[in-house]
PDB file of N, CA and C in Angstrom:
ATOM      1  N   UNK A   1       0.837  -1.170   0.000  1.00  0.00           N
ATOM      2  CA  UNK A   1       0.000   0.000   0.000  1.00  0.00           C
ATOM      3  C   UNK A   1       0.886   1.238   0.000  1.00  0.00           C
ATOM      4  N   UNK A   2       1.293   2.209  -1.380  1.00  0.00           N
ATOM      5  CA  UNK A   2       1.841   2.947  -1.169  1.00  0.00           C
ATOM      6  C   UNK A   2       0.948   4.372  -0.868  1.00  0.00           C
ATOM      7  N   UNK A   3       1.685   5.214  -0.016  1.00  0.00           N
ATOM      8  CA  UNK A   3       0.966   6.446   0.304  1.00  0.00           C
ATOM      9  C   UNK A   3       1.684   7.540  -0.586  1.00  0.00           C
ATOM     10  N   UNK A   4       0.933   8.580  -1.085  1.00  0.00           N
ATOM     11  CA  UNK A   4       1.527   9.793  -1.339  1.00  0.00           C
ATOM     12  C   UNK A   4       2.555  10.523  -0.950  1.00  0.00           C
ATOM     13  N   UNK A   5       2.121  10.653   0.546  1.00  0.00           N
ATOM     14  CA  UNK A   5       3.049  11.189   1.346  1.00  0.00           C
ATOM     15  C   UNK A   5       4.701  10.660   1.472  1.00  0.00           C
ATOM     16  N   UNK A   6       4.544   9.437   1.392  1.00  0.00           N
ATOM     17  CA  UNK A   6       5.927   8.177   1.412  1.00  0.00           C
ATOM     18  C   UNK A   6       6.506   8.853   0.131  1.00  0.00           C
ATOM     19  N   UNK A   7       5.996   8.752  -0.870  1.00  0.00           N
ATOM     20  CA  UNK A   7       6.338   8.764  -2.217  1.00  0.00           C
ATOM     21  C   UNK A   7       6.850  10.411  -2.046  1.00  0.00           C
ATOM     22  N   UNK A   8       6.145  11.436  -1.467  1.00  0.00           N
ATOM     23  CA  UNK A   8       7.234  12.892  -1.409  1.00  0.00           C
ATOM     24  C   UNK A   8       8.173  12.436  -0.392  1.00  0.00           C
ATOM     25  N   UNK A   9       8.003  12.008   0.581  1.00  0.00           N
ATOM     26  CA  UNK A   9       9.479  11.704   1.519  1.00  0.00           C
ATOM     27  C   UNK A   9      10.823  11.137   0.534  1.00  0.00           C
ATOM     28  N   UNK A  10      10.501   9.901   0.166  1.00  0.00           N
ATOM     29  CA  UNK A  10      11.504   9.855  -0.660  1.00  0.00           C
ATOM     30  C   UNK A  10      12.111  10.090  -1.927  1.00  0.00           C
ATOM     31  N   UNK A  11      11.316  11.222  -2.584  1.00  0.00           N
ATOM     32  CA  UNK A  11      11.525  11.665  -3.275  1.00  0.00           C
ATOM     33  C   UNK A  11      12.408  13.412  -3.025  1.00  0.00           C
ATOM     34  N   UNK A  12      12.008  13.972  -1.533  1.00  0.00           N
ATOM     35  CA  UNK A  12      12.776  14.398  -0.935  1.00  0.00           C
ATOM     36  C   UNK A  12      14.123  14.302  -0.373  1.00  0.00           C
ATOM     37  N   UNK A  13      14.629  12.959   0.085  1.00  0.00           N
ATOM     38  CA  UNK A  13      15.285  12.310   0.123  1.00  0.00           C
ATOM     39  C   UNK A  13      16.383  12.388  -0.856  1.00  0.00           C
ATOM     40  N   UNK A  14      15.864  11.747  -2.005  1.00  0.00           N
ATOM     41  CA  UNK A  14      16.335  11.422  -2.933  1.00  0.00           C
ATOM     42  C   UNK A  14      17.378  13.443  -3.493  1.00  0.00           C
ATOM     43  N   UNK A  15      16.193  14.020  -3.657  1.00  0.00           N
ATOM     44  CA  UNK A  15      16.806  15.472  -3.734  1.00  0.00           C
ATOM     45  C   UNK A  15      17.945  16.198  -2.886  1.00  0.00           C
ATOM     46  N   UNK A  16      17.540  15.747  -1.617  1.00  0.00           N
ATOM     47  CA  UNK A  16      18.592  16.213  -0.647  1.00  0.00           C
ATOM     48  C   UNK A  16      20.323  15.248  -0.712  1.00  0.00           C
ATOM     49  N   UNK A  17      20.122  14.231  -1.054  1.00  0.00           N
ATOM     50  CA  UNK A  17      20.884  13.932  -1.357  1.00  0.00           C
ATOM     51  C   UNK A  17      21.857  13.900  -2.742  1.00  0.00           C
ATOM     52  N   UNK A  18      21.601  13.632  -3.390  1.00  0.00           N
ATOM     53  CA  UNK A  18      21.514  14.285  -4.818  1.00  0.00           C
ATOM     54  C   UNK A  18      22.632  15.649  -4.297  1.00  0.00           C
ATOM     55  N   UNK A  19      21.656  16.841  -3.591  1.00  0.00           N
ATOM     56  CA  UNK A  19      22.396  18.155  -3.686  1.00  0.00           C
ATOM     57  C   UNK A  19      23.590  17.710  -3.208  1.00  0.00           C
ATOM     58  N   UNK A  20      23.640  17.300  -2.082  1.00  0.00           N
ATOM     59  CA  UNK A  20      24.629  16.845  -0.805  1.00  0.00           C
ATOM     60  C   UNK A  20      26.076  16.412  -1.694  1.00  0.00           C
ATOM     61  N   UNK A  21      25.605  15.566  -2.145  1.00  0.00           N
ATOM     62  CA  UNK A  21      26.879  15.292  -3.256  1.00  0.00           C
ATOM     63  C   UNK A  21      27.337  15.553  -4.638  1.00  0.00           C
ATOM     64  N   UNK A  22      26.563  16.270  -5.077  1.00  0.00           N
ATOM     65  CA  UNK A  22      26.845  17.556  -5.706  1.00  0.00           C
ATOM     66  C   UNK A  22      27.703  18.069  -5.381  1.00  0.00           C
ATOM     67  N   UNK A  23      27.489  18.728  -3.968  1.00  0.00           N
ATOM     68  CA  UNK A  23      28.122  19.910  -3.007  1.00  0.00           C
ATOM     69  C   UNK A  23      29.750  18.960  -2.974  1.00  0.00           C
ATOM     70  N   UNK A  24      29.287  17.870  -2.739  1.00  0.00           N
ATOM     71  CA  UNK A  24      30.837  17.089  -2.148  1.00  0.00           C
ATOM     72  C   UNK A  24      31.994  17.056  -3.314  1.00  0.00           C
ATOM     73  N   UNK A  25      31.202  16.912  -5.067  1.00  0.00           N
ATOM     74  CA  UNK A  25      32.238  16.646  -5.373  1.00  0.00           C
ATOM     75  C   UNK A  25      32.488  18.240  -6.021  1.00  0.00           C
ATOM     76  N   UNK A  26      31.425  19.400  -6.001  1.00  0.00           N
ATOM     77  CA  UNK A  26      32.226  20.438  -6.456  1.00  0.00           C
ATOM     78  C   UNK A  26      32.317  22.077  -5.319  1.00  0.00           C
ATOM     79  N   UNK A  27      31.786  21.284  -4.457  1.00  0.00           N
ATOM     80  CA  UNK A  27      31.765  22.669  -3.129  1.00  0.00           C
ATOM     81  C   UNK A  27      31.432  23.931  -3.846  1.00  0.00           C
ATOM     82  N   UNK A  28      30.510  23.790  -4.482  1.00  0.00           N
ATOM     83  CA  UNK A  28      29.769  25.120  -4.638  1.00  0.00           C
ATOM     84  C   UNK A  28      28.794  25.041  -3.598  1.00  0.00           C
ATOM     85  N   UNK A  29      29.034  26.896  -3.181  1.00  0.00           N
ATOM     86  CA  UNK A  29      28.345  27.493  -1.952  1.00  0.00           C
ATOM     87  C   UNK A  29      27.083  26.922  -2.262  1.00  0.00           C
ATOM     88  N   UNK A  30      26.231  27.430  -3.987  1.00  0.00           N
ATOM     89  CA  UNK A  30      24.871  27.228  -3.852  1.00  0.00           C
ATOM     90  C   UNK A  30      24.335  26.019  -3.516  1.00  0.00           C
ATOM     91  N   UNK A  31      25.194  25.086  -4.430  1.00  0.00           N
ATOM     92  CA  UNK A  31      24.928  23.112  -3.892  1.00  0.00           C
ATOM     93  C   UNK A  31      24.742  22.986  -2.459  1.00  0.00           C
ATOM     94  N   UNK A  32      25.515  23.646  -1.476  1.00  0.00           N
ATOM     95  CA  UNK A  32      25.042  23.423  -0.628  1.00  0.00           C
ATOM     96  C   UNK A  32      24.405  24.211   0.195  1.00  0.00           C
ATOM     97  N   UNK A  33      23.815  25.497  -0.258  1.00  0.00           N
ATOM     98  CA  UNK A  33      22.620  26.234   0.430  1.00  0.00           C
ATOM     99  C   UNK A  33      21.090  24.795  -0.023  1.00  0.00           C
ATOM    100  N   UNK A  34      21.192  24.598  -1.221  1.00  0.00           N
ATOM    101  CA  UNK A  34      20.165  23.805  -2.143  1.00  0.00           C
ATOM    102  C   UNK A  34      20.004  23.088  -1.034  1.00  0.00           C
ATOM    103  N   UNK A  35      21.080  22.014  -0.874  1.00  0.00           N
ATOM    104  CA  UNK A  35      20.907  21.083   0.079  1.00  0.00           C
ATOM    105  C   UNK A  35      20.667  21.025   1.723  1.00  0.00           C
ATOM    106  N   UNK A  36      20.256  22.246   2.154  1.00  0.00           N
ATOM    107  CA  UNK A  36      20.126  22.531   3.092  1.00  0.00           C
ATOM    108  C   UNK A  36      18.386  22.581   2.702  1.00  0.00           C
ATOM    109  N   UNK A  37      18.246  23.122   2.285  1.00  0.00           N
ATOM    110  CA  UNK A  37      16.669  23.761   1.721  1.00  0.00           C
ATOM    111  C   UNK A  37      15.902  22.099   1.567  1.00  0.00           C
ATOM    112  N   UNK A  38      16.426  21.293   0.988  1.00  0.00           N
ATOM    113  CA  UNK A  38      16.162  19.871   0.442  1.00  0.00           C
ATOM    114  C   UNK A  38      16.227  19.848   2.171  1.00  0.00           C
ATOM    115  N   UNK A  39      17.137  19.632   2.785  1.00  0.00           N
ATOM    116  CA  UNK A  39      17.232  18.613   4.015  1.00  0.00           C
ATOM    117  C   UNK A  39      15.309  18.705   5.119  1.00  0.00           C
ATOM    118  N   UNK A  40      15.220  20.506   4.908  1.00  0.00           N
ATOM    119  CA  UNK A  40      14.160  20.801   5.662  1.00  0.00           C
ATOM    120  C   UNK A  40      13.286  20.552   4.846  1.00  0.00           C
ATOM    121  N   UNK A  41      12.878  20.416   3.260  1.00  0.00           N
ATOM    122  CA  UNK A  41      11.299  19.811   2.879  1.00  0.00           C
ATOM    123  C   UNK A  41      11.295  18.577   3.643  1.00  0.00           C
ATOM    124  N   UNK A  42      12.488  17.496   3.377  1.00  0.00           N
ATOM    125  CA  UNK A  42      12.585  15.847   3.636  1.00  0.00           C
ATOM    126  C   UNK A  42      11.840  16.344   4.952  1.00  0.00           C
ATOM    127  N   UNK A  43      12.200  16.773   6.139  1.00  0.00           N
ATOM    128  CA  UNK A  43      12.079  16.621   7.068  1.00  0.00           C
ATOM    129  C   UNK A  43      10.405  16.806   7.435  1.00  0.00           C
ATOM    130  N   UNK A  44      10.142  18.146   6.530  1.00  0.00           N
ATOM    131  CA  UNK A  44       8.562  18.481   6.253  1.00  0.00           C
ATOM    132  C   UNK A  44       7.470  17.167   5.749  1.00  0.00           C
ATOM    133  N   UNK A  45       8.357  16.683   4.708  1.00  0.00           N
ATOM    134  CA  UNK A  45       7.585  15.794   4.795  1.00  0.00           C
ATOM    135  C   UNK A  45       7.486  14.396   5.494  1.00  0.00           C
ATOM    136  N   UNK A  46       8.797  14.395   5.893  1.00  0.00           N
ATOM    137  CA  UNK A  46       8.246  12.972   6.876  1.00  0.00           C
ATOM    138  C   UNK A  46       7.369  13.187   8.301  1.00  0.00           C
ATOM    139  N   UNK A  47       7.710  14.448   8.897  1.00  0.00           N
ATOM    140  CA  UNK A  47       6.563  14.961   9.565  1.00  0.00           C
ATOM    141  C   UNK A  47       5.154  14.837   9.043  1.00  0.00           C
ATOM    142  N   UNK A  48       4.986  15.121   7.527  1.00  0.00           N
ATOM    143  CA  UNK A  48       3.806  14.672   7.034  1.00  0.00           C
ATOM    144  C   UNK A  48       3.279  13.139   7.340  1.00  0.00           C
ATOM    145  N   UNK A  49       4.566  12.105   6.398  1.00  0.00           N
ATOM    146  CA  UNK A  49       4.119  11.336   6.330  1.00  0.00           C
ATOM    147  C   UNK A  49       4.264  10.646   7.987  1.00  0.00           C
ATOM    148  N   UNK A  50       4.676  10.407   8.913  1.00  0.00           N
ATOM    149  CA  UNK A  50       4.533  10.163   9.999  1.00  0.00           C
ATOM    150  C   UNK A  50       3.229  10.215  11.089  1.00  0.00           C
ATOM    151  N   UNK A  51       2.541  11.951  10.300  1.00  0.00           N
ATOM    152  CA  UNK A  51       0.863  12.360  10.487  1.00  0.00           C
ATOM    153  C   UNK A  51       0.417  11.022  10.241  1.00  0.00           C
ATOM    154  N   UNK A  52      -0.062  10.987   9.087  1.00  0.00           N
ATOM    155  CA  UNK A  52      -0.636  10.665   8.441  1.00  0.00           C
ATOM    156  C   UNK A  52      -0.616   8.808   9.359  1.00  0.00           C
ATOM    157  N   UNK A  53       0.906   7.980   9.258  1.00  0.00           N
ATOM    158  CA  UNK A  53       0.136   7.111   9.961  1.00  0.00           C
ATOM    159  C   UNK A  53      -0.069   6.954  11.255  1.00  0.00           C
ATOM    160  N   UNK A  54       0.359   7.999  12.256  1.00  0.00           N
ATOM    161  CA  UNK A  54      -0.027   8.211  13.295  1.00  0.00           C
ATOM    162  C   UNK A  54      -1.838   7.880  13.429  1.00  0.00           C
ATOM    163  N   UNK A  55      -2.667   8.833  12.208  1.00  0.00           N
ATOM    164  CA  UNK A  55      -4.296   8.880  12.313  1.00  0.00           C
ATOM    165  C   UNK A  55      -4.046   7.272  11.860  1.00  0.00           C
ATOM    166  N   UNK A  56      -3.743   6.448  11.288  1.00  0.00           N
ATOM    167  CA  UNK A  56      -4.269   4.979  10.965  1.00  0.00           C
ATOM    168  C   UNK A  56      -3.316   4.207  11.709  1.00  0.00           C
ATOM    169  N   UNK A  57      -3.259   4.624  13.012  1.00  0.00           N
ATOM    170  CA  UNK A  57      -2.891   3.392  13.861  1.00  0.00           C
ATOM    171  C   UNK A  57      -3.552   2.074  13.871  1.00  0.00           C
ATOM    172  N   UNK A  58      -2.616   1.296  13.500  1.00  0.00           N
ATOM    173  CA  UNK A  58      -3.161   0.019  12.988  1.00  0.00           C
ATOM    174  C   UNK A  58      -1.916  -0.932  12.453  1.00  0.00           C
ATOM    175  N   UNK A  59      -2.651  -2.319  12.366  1.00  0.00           N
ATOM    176  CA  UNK A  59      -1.254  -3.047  11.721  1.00  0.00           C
ATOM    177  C   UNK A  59      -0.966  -2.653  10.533  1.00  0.00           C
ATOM    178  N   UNK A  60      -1.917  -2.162   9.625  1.00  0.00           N
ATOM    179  CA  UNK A  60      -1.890  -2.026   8.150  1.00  0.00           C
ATOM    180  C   UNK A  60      -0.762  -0.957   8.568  1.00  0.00           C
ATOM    181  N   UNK A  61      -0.825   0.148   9.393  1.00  0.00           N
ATOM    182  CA  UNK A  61      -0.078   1.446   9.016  1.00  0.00           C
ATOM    183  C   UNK A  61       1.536   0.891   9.050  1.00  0.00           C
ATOM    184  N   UNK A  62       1.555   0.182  10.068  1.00  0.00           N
ATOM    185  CA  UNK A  62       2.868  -0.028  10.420  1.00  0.00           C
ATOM    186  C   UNK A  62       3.497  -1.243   9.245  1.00  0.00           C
ATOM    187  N   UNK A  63       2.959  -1.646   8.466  1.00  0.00           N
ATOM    188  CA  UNK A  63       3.108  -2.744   7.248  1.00  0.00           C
ATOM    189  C   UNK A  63       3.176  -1.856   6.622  1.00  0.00           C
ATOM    190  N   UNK A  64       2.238  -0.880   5.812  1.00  0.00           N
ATOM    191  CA  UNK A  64       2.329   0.546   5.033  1.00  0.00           C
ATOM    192  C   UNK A  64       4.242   0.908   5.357  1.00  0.00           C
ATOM    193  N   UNK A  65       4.262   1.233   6.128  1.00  0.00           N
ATOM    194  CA  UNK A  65       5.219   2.043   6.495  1.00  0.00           C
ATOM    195  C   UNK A  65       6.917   1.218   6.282  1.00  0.00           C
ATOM    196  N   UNK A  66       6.499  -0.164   6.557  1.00  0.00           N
ATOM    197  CA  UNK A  66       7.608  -0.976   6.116  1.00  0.00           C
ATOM    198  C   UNK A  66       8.041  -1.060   4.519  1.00  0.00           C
ATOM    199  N   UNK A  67       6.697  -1.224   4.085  1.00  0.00           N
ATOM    200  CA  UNK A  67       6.761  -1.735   2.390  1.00  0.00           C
ATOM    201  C   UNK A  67       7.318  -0.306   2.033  1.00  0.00           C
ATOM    202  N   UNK A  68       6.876   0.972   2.584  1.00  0.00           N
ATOM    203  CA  UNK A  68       7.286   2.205   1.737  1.00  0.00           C
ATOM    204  C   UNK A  68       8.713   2.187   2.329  1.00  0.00           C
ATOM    205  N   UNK A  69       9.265   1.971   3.223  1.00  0.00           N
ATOM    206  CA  UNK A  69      11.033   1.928   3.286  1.00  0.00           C
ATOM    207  C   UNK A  69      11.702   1.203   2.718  1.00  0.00           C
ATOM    208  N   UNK A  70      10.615  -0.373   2.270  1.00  0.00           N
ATOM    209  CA  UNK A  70      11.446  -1.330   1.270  1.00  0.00           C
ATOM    210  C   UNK A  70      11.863  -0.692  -0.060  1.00  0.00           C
ATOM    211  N   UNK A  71      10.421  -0.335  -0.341  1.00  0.00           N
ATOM    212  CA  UNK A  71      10.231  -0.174  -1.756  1.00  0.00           C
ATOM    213  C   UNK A  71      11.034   1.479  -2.524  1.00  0.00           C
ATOM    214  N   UNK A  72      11.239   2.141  -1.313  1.00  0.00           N
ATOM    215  CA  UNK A  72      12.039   3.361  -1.908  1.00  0.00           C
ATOM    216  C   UNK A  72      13.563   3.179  -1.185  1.00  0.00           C
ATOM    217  N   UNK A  73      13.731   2.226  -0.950  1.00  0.00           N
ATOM    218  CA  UNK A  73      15.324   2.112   0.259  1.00  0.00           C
ATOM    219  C   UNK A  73      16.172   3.038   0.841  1.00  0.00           C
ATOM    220  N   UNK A  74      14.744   3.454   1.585  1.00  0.00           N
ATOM    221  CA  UNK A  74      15.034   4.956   2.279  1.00  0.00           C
ATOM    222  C   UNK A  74      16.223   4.315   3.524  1.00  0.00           C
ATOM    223  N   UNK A  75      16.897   3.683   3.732  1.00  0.00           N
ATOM    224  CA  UNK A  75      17.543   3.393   4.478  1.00  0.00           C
ATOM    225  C   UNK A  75      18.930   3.615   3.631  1.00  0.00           C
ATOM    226  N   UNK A  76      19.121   3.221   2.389  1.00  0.00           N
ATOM    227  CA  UNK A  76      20.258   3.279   1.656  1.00  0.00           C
ATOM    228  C   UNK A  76      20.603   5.099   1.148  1.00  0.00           C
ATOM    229  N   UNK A  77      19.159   5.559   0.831  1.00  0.00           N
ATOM    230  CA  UNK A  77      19.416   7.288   0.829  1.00  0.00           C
ATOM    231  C   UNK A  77      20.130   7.637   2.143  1.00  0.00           C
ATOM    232  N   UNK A  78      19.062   7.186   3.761  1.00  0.00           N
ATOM    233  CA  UNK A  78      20.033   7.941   4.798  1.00  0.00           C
ATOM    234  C   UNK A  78      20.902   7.675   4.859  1.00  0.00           C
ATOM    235  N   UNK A  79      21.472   6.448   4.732  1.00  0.00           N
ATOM    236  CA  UNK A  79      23.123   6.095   4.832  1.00  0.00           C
ATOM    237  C   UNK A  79      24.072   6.730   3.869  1.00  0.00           C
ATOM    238  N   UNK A  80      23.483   6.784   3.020  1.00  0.00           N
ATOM    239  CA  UNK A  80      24.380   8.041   1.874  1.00  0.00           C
ATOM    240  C   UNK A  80      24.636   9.099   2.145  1.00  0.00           C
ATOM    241  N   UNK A  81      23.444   9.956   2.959  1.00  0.00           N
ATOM    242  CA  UNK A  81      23.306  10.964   3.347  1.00  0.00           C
ATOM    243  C   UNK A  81      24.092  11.116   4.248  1.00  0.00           C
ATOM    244  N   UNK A  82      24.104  10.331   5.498  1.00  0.00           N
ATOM    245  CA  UNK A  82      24.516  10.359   6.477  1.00  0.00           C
ATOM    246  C   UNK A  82      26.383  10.132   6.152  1.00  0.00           C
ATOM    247  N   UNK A  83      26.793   9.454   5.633  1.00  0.00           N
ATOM    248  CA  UNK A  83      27.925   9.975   4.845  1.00  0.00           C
ATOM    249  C   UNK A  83      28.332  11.042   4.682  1.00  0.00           C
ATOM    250  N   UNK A  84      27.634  11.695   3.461  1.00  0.00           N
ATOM    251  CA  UNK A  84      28.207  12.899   2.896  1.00  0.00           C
ATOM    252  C   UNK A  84      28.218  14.225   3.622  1.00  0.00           C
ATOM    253  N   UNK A  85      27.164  13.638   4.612  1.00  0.00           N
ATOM    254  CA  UNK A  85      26.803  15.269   5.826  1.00  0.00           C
ATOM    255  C   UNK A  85      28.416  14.813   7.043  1.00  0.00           C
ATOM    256  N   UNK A  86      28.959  13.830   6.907  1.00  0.00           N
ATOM    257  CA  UNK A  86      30.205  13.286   7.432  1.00  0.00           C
ATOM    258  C   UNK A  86      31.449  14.507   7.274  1.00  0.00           C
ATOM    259  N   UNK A  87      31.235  13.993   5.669  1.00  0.00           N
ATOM    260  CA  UNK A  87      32.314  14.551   4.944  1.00  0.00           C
ATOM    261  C   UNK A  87      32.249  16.292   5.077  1.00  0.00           C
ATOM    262  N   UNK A  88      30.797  16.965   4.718  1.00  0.00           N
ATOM    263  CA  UNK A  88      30.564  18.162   5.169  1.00  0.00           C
ATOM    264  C   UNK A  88      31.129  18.666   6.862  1.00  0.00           C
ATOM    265  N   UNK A  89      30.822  18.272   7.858  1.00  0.00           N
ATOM    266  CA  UNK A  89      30.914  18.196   8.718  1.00  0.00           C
ATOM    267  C   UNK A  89      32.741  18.430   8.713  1.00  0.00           C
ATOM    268  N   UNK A  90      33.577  17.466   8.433  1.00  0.00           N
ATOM    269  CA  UNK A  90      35.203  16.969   8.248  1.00  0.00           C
ATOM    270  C   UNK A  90      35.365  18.293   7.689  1.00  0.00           C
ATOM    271  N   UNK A  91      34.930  18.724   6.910  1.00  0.00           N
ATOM    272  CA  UNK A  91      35.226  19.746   5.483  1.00  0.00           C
ATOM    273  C   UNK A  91      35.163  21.361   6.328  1.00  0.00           C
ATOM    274  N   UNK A  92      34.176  21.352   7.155  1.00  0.00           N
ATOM    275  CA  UNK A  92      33.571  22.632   7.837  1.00  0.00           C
ATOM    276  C   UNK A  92      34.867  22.853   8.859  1.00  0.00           C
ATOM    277  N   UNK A  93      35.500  21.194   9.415  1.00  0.00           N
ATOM    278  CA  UNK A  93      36.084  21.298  10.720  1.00  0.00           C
ATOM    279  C   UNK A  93      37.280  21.996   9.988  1.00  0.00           C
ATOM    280  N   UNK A  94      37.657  21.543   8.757  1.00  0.00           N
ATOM    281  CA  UNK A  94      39.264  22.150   8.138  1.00  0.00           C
ATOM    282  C   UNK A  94      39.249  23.057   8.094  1.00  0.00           C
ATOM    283  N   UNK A  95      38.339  24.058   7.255  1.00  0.00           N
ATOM    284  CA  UNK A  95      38.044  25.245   6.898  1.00  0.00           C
ATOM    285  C   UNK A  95      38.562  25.948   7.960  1.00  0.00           C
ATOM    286  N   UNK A  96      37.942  26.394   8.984  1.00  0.00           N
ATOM    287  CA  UNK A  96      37.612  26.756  10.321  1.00  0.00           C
ATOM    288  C   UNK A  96      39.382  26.351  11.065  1.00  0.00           C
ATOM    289  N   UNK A  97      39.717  25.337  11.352  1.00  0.00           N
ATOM    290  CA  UNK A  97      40.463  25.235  11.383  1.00  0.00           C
ATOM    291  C   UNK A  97      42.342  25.939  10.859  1.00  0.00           C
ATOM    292  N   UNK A  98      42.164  25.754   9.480  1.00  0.00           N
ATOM    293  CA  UNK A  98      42.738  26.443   8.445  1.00  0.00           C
ATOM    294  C   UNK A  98      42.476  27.883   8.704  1.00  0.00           C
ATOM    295  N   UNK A  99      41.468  28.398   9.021  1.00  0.00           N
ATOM    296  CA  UNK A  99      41.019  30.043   8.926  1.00  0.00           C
ATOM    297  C   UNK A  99      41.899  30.184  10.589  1.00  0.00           C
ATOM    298  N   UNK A 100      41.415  29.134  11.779  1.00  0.00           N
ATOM    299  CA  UNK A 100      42.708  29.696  12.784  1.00  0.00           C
ATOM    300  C   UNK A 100      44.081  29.811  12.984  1.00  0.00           C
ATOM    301  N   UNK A 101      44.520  29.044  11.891  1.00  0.00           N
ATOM    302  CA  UNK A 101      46.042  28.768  12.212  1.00  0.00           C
ATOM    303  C   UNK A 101      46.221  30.145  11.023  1.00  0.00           C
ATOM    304  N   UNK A 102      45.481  30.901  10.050  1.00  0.00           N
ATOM    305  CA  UNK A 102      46.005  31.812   9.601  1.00  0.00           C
ATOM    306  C   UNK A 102      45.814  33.197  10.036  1.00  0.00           C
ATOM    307  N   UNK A 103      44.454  33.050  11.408  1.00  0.00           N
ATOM    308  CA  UNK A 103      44.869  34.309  12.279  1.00  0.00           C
ATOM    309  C   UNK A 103      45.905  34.282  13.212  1.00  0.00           C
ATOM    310  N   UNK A 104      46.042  33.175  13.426  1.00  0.00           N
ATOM    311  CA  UNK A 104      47.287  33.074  14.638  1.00  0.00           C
ATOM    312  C   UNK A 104      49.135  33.377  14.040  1.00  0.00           C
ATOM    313  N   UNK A 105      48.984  33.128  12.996  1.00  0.00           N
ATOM    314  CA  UNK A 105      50.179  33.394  12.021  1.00  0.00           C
ATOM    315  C   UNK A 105      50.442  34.911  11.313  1.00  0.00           C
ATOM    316  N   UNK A 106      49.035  35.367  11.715  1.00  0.00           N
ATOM    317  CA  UNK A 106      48.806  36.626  10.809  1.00  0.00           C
ATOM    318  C   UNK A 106      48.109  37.369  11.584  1.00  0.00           C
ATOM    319  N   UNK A 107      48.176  37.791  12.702  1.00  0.00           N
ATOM    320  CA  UNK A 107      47.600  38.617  13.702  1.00  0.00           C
ATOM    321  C   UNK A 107      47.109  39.765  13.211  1.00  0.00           C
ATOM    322  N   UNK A 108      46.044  40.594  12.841  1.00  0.00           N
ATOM    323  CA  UNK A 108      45.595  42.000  12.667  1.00  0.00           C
ATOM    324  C   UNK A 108      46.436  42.884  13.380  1.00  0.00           C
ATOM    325  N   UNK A 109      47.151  42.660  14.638  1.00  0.00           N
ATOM    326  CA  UNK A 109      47.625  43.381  15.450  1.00  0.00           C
ATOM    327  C   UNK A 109      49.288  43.981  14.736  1.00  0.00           C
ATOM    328  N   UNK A 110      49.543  42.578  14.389  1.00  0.00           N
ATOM    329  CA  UNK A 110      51.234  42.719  13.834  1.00  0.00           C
ATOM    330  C   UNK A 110      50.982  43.392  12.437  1.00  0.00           C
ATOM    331  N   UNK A 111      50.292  43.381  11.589  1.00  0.00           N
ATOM    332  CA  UNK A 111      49.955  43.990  10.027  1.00  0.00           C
ATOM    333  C   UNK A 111      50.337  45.616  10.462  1.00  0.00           C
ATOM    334  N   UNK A 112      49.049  45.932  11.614  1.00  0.00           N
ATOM    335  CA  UNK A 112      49.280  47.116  11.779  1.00  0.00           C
ATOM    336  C   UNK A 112      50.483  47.908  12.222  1.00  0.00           C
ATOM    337  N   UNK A 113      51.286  47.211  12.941  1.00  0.00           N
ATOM    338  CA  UNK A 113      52.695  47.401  13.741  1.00  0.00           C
ATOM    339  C   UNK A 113      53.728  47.224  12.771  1.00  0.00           C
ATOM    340  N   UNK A 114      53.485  46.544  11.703  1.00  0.00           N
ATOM    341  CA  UNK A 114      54.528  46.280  10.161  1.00  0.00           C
ATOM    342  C   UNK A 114      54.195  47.494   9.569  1.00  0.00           C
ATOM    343  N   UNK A 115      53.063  47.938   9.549  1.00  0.00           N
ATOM    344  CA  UNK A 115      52.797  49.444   8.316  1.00  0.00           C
ATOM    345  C   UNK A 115      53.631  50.553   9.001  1.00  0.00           C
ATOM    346  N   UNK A 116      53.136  50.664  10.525  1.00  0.00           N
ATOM    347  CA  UNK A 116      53.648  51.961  11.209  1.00  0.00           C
ATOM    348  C   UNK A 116      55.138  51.878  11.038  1.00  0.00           C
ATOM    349  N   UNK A 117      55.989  51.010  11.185  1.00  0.00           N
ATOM    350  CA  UNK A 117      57.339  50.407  11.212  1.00  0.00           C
ATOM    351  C   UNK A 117      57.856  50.759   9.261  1.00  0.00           C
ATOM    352  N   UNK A 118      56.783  50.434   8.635  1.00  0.00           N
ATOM    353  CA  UNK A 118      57.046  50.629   6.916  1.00  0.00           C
ATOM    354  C   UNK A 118      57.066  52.330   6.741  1.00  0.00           C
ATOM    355  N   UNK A 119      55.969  52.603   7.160  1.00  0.00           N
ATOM    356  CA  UNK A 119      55.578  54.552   7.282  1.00  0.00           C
ATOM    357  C   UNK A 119      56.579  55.364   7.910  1.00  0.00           C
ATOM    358  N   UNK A 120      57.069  55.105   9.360  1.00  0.00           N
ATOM    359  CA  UNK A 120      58.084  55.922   9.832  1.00  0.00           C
ATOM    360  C   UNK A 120      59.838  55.761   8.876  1.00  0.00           C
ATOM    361  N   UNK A 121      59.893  54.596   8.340  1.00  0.00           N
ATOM    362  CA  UNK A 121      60.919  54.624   7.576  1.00  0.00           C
ATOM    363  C   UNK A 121      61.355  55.204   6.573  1.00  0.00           C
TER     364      UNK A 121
END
């Protein structure tokens, strides 16, 4: 029994990930604004679809709900996902990283104390 709602989840899914590695193999800023935007529909809609079998508590819902994780292998999207938001994550820590070791090497303080030192000469 497939639901609508299942069918936008992982098709959300499918988008957010998609961007995600996009982003990974060419780190464009927008790839990964996109994929940010993707991460919160997915999330919109599994809040949907989660509604939805919340009202048909029942065995059917919870069978519903299996066949739609078989049948779209929303388990193999999060694990992808969950990957590449890895690698994002690794990627954010360098950056950041990289950006401290070049204030600490390059103090605002000493630039200014090199000009005055360049000017009085």
């Amino acid at each position: 029994m497939e639901t609508p709602s299942a069918h936008a989840y992982a098709r959300a899914l499918q988008s957010w990930g998609q961007w995600l590695r996009h982003w990974c193999l060419t780190r464009d800023p927008r790839a990964l604004r996109t994929a940010f935007t993707c991460k919160e529909i997915a999330a919109e809609k599994l809040a949907i679809w989660q509604a939805e079998l919340a009202l048909r508590r029942s065995v059917w819902a919870a069978r519903a709900e299996r066949a739609a994780r078989e049948e779209f292998s929303l388990h193999k999207l999060l694990r992808q996902i969950r990957r590449d938001e890895r690698v994002l994550r690794a990627t954010q820590f360098d950056l950041a990283f990289e950006e401290m070791l070049s204030e600490i090497s390059h103090p605002a303080g000493d630039e200014a104390a090199e000009l005055r030192v360049l000017v009085s000469e």
